[in-house]
Protein backbone atom coordinates (compact mmCIF):
# COMPACT_ATOMS: atom_id res chain seq x y z
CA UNK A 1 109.53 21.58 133.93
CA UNK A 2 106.05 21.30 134.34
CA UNK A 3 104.61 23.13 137.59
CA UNK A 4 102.05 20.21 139.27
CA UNK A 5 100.82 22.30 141.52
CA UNK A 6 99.63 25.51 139.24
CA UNK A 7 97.92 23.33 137.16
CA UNK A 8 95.77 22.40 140.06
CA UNK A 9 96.02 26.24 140.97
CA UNK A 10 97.97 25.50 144.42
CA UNK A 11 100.62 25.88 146.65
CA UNK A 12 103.42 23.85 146.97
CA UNK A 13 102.51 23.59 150.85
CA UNK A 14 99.50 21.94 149.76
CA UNK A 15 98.05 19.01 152.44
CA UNK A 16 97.16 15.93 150.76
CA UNK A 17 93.09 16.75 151.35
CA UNK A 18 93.58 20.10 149.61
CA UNK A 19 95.52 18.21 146.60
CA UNK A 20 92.05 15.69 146.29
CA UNK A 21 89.93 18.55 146.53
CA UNK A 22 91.05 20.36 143.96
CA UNK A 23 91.25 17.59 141.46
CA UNK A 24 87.79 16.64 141.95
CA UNK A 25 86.51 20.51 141.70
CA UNK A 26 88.94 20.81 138.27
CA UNK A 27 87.94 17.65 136.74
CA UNK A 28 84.17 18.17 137.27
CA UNK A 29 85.09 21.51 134.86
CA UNK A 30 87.28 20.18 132.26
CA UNK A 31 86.18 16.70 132.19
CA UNK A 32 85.84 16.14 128.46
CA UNK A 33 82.65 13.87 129.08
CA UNK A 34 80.88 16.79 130.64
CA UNK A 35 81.99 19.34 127.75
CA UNK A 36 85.35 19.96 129.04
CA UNK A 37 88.69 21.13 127.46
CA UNK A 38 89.94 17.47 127.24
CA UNK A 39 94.06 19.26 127.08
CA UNK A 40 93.47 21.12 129.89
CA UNK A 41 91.56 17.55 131.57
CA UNK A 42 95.53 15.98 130.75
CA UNK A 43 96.78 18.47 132.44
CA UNK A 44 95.39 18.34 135.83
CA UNK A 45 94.98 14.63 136.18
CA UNK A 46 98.58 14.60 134.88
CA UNK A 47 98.96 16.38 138.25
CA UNK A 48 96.90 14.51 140.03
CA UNK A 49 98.78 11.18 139.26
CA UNK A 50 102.35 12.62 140.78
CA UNK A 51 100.96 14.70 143.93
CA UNK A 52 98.56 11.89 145.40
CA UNK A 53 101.28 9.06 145.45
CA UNK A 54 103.38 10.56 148.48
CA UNK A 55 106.76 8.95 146.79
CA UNK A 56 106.48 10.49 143.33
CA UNK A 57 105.48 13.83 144.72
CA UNK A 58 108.69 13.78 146.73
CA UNK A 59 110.78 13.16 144.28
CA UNK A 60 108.83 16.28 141.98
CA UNK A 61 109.47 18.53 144.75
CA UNK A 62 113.08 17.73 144.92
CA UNK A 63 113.21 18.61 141.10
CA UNK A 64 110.85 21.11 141.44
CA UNK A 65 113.08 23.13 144.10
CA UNK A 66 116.33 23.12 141.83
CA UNK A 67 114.47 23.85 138.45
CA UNK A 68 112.80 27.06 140.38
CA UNK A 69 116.45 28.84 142.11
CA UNK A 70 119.46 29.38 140.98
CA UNK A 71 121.89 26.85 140.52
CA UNK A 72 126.00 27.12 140.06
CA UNK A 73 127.61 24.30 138.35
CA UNK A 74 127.80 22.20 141.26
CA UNK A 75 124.10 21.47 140.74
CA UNK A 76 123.07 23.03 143.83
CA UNK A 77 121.00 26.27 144.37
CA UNK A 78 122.12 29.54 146.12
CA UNK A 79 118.94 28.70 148.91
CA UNK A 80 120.43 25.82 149.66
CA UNK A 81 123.65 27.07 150.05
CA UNK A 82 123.00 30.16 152.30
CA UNK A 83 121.01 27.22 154.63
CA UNK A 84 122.63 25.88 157.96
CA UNK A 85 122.23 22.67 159.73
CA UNK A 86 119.26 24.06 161.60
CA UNK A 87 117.51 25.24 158.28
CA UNK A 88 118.47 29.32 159.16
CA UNK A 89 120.22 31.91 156.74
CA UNK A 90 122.60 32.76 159.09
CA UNK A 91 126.58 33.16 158.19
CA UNK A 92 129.73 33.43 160.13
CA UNK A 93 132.02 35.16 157.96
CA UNK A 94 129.11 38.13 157.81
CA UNK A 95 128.28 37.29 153.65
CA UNK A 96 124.48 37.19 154.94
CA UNK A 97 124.69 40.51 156.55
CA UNK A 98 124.68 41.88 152.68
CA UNK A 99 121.42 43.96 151.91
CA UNK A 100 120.73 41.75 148.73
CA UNK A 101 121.19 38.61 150.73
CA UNK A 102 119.47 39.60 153.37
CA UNK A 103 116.47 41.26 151.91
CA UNK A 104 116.26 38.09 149.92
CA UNK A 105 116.60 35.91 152.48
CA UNK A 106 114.20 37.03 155.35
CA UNK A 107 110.96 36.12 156.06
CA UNK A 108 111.48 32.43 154.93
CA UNK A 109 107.79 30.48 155.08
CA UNK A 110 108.46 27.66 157.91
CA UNK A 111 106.77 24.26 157.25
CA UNK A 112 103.25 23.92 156.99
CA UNK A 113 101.43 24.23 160.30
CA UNK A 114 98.53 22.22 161.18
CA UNK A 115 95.12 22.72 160.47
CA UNK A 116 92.88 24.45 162.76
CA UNK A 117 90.94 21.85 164.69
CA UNK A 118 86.91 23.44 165.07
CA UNK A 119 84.06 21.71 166.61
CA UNK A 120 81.65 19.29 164.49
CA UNK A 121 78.78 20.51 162.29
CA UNK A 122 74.88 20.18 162.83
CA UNK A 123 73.17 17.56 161.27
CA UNK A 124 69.36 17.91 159.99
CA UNK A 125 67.03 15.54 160.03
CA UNK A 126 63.17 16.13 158.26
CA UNK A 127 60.69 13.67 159.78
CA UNK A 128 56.78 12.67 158.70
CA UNK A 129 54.42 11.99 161.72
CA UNK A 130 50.97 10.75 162.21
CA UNK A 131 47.99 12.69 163.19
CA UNK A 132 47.98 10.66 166.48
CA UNK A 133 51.68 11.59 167.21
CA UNK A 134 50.41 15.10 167.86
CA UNK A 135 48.59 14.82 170.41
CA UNK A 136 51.17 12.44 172.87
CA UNK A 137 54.72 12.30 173.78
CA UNK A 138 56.13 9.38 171.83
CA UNK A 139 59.49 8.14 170.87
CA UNK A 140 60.99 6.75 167.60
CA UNK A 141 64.40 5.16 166.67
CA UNK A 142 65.96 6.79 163.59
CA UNK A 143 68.92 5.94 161.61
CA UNK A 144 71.62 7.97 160.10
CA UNK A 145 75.23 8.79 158.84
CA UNK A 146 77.42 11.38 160.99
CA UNK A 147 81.21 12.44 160.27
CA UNK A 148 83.56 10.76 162.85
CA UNK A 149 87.41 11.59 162.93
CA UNK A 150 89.70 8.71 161.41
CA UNK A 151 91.43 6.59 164.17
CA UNK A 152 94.34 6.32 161.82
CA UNK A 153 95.03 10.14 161.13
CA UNK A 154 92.92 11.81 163.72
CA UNK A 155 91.41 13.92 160.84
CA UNK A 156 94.76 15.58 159.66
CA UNK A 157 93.76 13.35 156.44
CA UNK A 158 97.43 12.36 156.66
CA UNK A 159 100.35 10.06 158.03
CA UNK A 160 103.61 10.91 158.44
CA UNK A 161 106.25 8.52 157.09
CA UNK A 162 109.87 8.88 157.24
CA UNK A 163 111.32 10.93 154.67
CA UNK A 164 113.22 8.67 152.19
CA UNK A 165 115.41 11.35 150.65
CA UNK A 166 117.21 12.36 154.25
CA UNK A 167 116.19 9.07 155.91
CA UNK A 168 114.61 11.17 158.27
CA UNK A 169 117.40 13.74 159.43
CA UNK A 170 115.72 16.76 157.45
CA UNK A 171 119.31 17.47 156.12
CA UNK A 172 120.78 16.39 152.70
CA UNK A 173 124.27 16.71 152.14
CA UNK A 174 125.57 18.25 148.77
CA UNK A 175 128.98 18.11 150.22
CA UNK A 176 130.12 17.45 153.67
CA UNK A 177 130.62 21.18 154.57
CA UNK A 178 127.27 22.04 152.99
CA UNK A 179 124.40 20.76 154.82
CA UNK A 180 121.66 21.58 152.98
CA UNK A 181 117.76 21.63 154.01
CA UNK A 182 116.17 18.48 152.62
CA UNK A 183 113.50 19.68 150.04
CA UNK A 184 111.25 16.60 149.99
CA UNK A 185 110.30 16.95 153.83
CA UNK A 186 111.00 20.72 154.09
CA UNK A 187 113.54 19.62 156.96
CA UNK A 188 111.16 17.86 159.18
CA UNK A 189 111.97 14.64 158.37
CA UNK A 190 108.71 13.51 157.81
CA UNK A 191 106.62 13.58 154.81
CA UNK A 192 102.81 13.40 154.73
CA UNK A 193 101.17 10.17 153.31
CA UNK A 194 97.95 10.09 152.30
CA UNK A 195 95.71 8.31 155.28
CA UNK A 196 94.33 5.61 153.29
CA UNK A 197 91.53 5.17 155.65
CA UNK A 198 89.94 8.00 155.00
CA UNK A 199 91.13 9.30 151.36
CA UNK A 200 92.69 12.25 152.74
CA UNK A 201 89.35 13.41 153.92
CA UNK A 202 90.07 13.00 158.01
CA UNK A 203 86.76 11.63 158.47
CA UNK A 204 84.82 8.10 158.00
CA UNK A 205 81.41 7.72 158.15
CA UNK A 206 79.26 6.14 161.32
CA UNK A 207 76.17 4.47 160.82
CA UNK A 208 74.38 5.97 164.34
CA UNK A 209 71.19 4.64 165.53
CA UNK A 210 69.19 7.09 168.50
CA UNK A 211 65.72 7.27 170.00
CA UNK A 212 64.33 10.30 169.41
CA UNK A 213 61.69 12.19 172.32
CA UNK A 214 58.69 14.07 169.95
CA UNK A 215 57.07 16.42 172.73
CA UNK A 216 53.38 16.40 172.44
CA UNK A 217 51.57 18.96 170.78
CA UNK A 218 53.87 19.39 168.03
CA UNK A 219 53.23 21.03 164.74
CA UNK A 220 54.36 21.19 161.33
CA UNK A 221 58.00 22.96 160.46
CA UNK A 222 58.51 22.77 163.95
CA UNK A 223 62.02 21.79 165.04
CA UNK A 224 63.88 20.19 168.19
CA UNK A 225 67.83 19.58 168.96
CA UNK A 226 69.49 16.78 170.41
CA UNK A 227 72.78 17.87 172.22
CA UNK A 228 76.26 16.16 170.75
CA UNK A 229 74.24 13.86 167.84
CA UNK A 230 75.45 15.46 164.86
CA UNK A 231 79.23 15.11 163.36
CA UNK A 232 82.24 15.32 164.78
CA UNK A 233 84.73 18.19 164.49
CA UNK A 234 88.78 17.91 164.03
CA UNK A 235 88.86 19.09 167.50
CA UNK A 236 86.80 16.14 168.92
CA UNK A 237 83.55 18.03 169.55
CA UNK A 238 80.00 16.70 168.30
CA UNK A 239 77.38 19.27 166.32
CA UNK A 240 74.24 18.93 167.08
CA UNK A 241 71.16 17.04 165.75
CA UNK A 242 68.61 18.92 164.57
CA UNK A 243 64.97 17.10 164.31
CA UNK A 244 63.00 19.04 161.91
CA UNK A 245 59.26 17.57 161.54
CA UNK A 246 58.23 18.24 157.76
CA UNK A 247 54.95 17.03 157.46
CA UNK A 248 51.67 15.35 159.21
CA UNK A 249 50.69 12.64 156.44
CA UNK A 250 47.90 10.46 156.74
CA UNK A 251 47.32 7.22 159.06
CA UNK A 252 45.28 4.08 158.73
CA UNK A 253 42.21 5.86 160.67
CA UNK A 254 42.66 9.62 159.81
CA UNK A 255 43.44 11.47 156.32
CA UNK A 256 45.34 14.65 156.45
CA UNK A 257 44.27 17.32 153.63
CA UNK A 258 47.13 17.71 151.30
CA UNK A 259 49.76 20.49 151.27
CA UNK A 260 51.79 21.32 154.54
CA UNK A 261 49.68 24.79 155.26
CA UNK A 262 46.33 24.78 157.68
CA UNK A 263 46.27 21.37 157.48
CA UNK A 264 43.21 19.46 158.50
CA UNK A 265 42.11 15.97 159.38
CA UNK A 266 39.33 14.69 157.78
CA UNK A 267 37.55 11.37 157.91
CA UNK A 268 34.96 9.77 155.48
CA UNK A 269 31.21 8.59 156.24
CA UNK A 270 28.72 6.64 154.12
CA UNK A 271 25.05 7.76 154.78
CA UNK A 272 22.12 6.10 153.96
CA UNK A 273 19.70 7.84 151.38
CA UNK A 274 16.75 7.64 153.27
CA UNK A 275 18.82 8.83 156.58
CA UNK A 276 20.22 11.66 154.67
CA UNK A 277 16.42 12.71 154.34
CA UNK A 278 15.21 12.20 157.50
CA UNK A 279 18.67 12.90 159.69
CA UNK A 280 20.27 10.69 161.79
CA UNK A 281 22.88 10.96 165.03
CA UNK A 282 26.11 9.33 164.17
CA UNK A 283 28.93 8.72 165.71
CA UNK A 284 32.42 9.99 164.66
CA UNK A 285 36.53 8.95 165.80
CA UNK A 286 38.51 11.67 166.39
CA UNK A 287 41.96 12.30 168.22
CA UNK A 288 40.01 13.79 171.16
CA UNK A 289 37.89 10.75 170.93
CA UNK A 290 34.01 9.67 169.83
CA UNK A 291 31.95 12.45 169.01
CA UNK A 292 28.46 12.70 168.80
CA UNK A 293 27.55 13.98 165.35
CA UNK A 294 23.77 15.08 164.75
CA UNK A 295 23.05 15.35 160.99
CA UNK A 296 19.59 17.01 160.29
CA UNK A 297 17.24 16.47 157.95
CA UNK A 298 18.12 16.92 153.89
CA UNK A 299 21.62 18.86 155.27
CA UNK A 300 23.56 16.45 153.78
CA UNK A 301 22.10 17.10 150.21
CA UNK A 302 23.07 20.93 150.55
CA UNK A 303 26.32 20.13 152.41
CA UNK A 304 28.47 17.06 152.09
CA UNK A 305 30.79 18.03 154.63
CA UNK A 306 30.02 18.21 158.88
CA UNK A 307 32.84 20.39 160.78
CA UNK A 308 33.66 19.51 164.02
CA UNK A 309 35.94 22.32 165.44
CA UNK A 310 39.02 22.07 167.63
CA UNK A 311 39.04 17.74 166.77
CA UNK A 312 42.17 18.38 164.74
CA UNK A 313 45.76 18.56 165.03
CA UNK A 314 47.52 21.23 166.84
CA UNK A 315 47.73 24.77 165.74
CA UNK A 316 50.62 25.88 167.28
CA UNK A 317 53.05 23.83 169.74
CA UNK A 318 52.74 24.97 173.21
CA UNK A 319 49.07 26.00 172.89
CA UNK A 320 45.39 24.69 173.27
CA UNK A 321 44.46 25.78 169.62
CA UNK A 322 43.11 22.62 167.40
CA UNK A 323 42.41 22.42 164.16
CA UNK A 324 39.10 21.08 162.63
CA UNK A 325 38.19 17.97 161.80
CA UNK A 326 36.01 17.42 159.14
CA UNK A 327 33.84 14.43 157.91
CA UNK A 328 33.26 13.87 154.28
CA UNK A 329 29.69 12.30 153.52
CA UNK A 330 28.70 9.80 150.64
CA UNK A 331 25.12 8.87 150.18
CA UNK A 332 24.27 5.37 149.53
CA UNK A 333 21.21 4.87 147.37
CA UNK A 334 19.34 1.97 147.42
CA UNK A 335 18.70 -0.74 144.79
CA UNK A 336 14.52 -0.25 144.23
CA UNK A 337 12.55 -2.53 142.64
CA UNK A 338 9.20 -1.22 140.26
CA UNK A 339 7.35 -2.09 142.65
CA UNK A 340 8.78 0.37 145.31
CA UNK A 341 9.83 2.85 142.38
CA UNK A 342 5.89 3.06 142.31
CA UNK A 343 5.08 3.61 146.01
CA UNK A 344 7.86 6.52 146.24
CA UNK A 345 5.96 8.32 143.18
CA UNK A 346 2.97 8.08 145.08
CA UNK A 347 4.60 9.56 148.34
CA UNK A 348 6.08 12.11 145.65
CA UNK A 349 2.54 13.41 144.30
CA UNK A 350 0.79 12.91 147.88
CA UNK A 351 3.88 15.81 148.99
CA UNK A 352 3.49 17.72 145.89
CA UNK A 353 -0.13 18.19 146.40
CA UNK A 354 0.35 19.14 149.78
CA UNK A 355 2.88 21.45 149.28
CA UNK A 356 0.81 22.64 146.62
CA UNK A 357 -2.55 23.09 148.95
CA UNK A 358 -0.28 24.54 151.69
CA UNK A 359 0.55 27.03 149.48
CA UNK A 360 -2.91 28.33 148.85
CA UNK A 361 -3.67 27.85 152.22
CA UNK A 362 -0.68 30.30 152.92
CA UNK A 363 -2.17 32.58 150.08
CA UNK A 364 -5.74 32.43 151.81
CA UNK A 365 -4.36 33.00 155.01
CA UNK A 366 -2.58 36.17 153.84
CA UNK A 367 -5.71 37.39 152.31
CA UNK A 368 -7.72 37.00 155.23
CA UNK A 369 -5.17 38.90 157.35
CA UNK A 370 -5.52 41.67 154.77
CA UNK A 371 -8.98 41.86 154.39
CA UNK A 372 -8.90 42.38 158.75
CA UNK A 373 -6.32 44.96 158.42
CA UNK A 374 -8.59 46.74 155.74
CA UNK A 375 -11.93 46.04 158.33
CA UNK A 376 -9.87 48.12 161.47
CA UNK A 377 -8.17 50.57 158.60
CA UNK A 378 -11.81 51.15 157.72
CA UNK A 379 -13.38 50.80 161.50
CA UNK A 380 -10.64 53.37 162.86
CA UNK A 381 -11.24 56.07 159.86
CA UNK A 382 -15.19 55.75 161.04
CA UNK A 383 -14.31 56.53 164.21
CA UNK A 384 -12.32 59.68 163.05
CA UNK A 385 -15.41 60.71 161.04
């Protein structure tokens, strides 16, 4: 006879949950679909089919029990027969006190004790702000899935039903002086059904809605924990929420530089051409609020960019450290017709000669102050003489 529960590579106190599990974890092996030994597949789901339906697998265990001991004629086996009403090894006319029997008999695994019950897990949650939630406390309402125990099992992942083999005495007669321990419940009288709720699992799912508090001042990978929010463990308990802020994208009025390290707010500005000659004062939006931006004359041809420190976004969360914010400059140039095309080449050459005439005046002006440094070199060495 076929052993069910090595093919799934378990015990025959196996719950119902640990039955599933291993199924799922063996078929995502041999599956033949996914490259898998498509015999050894049969196998296992051949398992599968008679330990998930409660019935069938008590009727395997029954025939499981007397194919695995020793049997006399009679068809029963020589645990059963060495078994009392109570389900003990215990003997009045002293057979049991043997040192075969009894080394054979003690230490007799009990039924299956329940599961441990342990509190719920944490659940993590990444969020993406704005540049302007850094700088205020603000609230948001997120949605998510937690773990909740099952109202019908309360997370065993089980029922119990009536066994049908004893009719729920735990005791199955072979004869009337041999009350035997009833191998389908294991003498409880009970056998566990799969909680069709939850699949076994103990657990449904919640849909859980919560407003969230975001402190101000907060940064990038920074985290905070809301007490109780997370799922719930077999022993009733909540895990936490953990808030977990990933990222600082970009709003309708500021950009945020890309990547998640020194991160930077930046804004864009057009210029006019002639303005970017002359310079201009501008002003700028920033989370602190309007800032007065000079720009000086030709800067913006040598430097696109203006840096206006400690604008930003937070540094680091609990401290009065800002990042810059930075404005990115794009000349306009203007639509010129001939005629003014002409007029700007004649401001062109009346620069270029001055520039030109300045520099011999610069030239001149250097000789000069040479030939009086020569006039007192030469004045002083008189003097000497």
């Amino acid at each position: 006879m076929k052993n069910y529960y090595e093919a799934l590579g378990l015990s025959k106190n196996a719950t119902a949950s640990e039955i599933k599990n291993a199924f799922k974890k063996m078929a995502k092996e041999y599956h033949p679909d996914l490259g898998g030994d498509s015999e050894k597949f049969k196998n296992i789901n051949e398992a599968y089919q008679i330990l998930n339906d409660s019935s069938k697998k008590a009727e395997y265990d029954i025939k499981l029990n007397h194919t695995n001991t020793r049997r006399t004629r009679f068809n029963f086996s020589f645990d059963d027969f060495f078994k009392n009403k109570s389900g003990s090894y215990e003997s009045t006319d002293g057979f049991y006190d043997d040192p075969f029997i009894k080394s054979h008999y003690d230490n007799v695994p009990h039924s299956e004790s329940k599961k441990q019950k342990t509190r719920g897990s944490d659940l993590k949650i990444s969020l993406e702000i704005f540049p302007e939630d850094t700088i205020v406390d603000f609230s948001k309402k997120i949605t998510y899935n937690r773990n909740i125990i099952c109202h019908i099992c309360n997370s065993d992942g089980y029922k119990s039903v009536i066994c049908n083999v004893c009719n729920g005495t735990g005791i199955f007669y072979m004869t009337k002086e041999h009350p035997l321990q009833c191998a389908a419940c294991d003498g409880s009288g009970k056998i566990h059904s799969t909680c069709i709720t939850c699949g076994g699992d103990g657990f449904n799912k919640e849909k859980k809605e919560v407003k969230i508090n975001i402190p101000k001042g907060i940064t990038i990978a920074t985290t905070t924990r809301m007490k109780g929010f997370g799922n719930q463990g077999s022993n009733g308990e909540y895990g936490d929420l953990i808030i977990h802020i990933k990222d600082i994208i970009s709003s309708s009025t500021f950009q945020m530089s890309p990547g998640t390290k020194d991160k930077y707010i930046f804004t864009e500005e057009i210029i006019d051409f002639f303005d970017a000659i002359t310079g201009i004062d501008i002003e700028c939006k920033t989370l602190r609020g309007i800032a007065d931006v000079n720009i000086k004359p030709m800067q913006i041809f040598k430097d696109h960019r203006i840096l206006i420190p400690n604008a930003g976004i937070p540094k680091i969360f609990g401290k009065n450290e800002y990042s810059p914010h930075i404005i990115l400059f794009h000349i306009k140039y203007p639509d010129l017709s001939q005629e003014q095309i002409e007029y700007i080449k004649k401001i062109k050459d009346e620069l270029h000669d001055i520039n030109t005439n300045n520099g011999k005046d610069s030239r001149q002006e250097n000789s000069e102050v040479h030939s009086a440094e020569d006039n007192v070199s030469e004045y002083t060495e008189n003097k000497k003489e």
